[in-house]
Protein backbone atom coordinates (compact mmCIF):
# COMPACT_ATOMS: atom_id res chain seq x y z
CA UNK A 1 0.00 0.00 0.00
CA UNK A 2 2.93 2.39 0.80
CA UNK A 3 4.08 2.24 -2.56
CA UNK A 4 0.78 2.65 -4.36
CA UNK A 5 0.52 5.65 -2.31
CA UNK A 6 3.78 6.86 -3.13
CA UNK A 7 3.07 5.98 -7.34
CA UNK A 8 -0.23 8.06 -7.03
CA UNK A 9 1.91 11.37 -5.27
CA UNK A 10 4.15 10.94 -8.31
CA UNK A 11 1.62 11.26 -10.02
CA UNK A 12 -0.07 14.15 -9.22
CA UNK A 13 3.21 15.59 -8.56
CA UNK A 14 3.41 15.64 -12.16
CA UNK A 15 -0.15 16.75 -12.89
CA UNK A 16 0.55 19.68 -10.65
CA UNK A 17 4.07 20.31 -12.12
CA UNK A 18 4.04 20.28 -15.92
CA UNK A 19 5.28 16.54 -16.09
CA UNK A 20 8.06 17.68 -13.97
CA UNK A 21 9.71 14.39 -11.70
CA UNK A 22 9.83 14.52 -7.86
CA UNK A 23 13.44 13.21 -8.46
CA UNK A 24 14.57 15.31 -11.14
CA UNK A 25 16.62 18.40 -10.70
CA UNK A 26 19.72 19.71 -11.01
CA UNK A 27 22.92 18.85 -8.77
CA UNK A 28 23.99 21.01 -6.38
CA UNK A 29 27.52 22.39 -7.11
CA UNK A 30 29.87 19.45 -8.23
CA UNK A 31 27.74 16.60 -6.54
CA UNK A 32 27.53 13.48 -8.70
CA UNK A 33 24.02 12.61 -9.03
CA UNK A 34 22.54 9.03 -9.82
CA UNK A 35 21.75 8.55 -13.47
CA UNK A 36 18.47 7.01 -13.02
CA UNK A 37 14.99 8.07 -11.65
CA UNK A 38 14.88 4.67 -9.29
CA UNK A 39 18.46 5.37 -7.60
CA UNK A 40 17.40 8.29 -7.20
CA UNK A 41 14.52 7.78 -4.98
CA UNK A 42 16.42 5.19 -3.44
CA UNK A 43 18.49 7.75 -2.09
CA UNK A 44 15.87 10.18 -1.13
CA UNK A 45 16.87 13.01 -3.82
CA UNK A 46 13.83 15.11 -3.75
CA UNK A 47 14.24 18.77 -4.88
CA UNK A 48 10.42 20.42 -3.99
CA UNK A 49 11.01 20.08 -0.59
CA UNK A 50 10.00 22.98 1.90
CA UNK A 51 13.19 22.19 3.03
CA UNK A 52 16.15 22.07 0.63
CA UNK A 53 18.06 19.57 -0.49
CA UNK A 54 21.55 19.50 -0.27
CA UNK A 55 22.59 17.82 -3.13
CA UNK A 56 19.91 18.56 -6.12
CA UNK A 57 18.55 21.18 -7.32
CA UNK A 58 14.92 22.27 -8.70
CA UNK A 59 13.88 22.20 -12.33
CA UNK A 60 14.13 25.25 -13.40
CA UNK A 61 10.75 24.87 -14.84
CA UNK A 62 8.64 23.43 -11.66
CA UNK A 63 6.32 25.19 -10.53
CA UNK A 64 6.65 23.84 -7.20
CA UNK A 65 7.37 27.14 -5.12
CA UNK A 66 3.31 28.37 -6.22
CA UNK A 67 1.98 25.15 -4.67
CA UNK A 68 0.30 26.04 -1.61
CA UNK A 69 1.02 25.16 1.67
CA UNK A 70 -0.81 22.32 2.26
CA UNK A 71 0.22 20.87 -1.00
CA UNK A 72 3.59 21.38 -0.73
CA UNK A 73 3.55 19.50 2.87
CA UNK A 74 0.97 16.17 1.38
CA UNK A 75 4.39 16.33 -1.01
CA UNK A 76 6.93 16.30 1.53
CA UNK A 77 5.21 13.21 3.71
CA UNK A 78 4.76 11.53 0.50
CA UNK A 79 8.67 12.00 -0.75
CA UNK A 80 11.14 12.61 2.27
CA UNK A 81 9.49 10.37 4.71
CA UNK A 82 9.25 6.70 5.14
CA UNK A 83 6.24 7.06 7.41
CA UNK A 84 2.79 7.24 6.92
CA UNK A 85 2.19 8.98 3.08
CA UNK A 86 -1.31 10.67 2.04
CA UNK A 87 -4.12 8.36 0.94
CA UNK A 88 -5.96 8.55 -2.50
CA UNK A 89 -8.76 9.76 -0.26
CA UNK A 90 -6.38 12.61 1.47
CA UNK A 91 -5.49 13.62 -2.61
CA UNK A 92 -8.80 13.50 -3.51
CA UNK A 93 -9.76 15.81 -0.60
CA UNK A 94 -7.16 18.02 -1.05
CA UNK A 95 -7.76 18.58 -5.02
CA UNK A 96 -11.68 19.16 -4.24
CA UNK A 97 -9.96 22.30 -2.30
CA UNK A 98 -8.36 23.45 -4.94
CA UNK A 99 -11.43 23.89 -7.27
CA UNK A 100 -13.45 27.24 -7.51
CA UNK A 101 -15.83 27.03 -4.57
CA UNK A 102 -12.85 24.99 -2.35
CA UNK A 103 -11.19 26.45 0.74
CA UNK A 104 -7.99 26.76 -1.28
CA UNK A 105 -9.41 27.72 -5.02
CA UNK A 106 -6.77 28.13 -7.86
CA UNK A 107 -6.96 31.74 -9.02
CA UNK A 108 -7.54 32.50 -12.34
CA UNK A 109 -4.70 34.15 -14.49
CA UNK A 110 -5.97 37.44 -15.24
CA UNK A 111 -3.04 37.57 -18.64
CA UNK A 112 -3.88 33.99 -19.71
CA UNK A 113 -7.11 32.49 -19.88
CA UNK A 114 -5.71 28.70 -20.32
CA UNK A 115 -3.31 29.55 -16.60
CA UNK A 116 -4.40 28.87 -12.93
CA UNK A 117 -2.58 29.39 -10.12
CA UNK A 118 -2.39 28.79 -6.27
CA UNK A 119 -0.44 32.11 -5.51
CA UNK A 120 0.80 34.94 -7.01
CA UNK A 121 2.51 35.94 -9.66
CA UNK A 122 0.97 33.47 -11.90
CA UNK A 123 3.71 30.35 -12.11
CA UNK A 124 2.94 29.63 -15.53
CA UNK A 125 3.23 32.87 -16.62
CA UNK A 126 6.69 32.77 -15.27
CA UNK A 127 7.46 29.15 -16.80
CA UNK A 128 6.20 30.62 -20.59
CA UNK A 129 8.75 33.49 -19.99
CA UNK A 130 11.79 31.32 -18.90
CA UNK A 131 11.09 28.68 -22.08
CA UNK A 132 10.77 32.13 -24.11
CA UNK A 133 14.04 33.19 -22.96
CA UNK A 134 15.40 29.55 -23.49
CA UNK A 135 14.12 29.21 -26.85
CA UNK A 136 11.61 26.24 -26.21
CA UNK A 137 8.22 27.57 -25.89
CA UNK A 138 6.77 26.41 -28.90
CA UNK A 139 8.78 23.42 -28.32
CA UNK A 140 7.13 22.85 -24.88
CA UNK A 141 3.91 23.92 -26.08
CA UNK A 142 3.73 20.64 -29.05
CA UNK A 143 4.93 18.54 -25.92
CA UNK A 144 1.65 18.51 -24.79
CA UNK A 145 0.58 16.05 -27.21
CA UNK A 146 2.78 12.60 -26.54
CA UNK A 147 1.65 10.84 -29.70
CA UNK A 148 4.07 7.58 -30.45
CA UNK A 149 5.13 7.92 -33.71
CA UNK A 150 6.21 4.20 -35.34
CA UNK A 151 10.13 4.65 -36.57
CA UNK A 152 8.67 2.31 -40.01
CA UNK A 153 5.55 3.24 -40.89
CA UNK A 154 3.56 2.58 -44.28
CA UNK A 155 2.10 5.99 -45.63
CA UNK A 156 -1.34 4.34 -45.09
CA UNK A 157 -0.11 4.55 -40.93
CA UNK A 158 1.16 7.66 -40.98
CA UNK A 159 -1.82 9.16 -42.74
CA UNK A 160 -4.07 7.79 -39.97
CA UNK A 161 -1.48 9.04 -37.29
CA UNK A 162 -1.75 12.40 -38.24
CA UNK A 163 -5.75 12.09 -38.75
CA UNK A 164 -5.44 10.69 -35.24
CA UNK A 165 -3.34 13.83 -33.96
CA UNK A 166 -5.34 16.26 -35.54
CA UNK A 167 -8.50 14.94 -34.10
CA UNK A 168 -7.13 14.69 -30.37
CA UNK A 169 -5.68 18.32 -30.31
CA UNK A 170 -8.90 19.26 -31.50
CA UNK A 171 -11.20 17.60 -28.86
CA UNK A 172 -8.37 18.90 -26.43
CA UNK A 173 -9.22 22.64 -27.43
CA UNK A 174 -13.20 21.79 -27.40
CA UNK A 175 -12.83 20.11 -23.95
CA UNK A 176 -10.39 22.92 -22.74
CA UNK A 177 -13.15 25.59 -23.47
């Protein structure tokens, strides 16, 4: 049970982050940092802490410092300790706070209709500036859509891969409305 708790806070760990990894980052000064995701956890190299890691950094695109409080500490059981970590139930609580209406409502983004946030400034407003300055906005922006394109594919499969791509970026827009 411990670990399906702590596969479901991955989880919406990424949901909250932009696909970001609890256990990716950067290393702190010359620190040699496992290669892999799994050693990684193994050796309890978290970066969204509230408290900071000594030996990896943040992504520079999380958007981990907006989280609220409460958030941010459901995170920190769920990652740094061994204990007890937050239930599906707990999550599910927790998100229902975050809706309009909740004790904890995301804001609105009053420069981007498509952004929420938990506090200000807007975090995504401040991600879309540091992939602007980085040159990968648009880049980031087609990442959205994770289609699986086949490495040999008969023009018959790639026509219906791209009729397939253009059909689920269009429900994606409808839905997102």
């Amino acid at each position: 049970e411990s670990q399906d708790r702590f596969s479901l806070a991955v989880i919406v760990f990424q949901l909250f982050n932009m696909d970001v990894h609890p256990f990716s980052g950067d290393p702190v000064d010359d620190y040699q940092l496992p290669e892999t995701i799994r050693a990684r956890i193994e050796t309890r190299l978290y970066a969204y802490g509230n408290l900071a890691n000594d030996h990896i950094n943040p992504s520079r695109y999380s958007l981990h410092d907006t989280f609220d409080l409460e958030t941010r500490q459901l995170f920190d059981l769920a990652f740094e300790e061994e204990g007890i970590r937050p239930s599906a139930r707990a999550w599910g609580v927790h998100a229902r706070s975050l809706l309009p209406g909740g004790s904890r409502a995301m804001k609105k983004c009053a420069y981007n209709e498509d952004h929420c946030y938990f506090s200000d400034p807007c975090g995504l407003c401040e991600i879309d500036d540091l992939k602007k300055e980085d040159g990968k906005y648009d880049q980031a922006r087609e990442e959205n859509f994770h289609f699986p394109t086949p490495t040999i594919a008969s023009n018959a499969n790639k026509s219906k891969l791209q009729k397939i791509k253009h059909r689920s970026k269009r429900l994606y827009w409808r839905l997102k409305k």
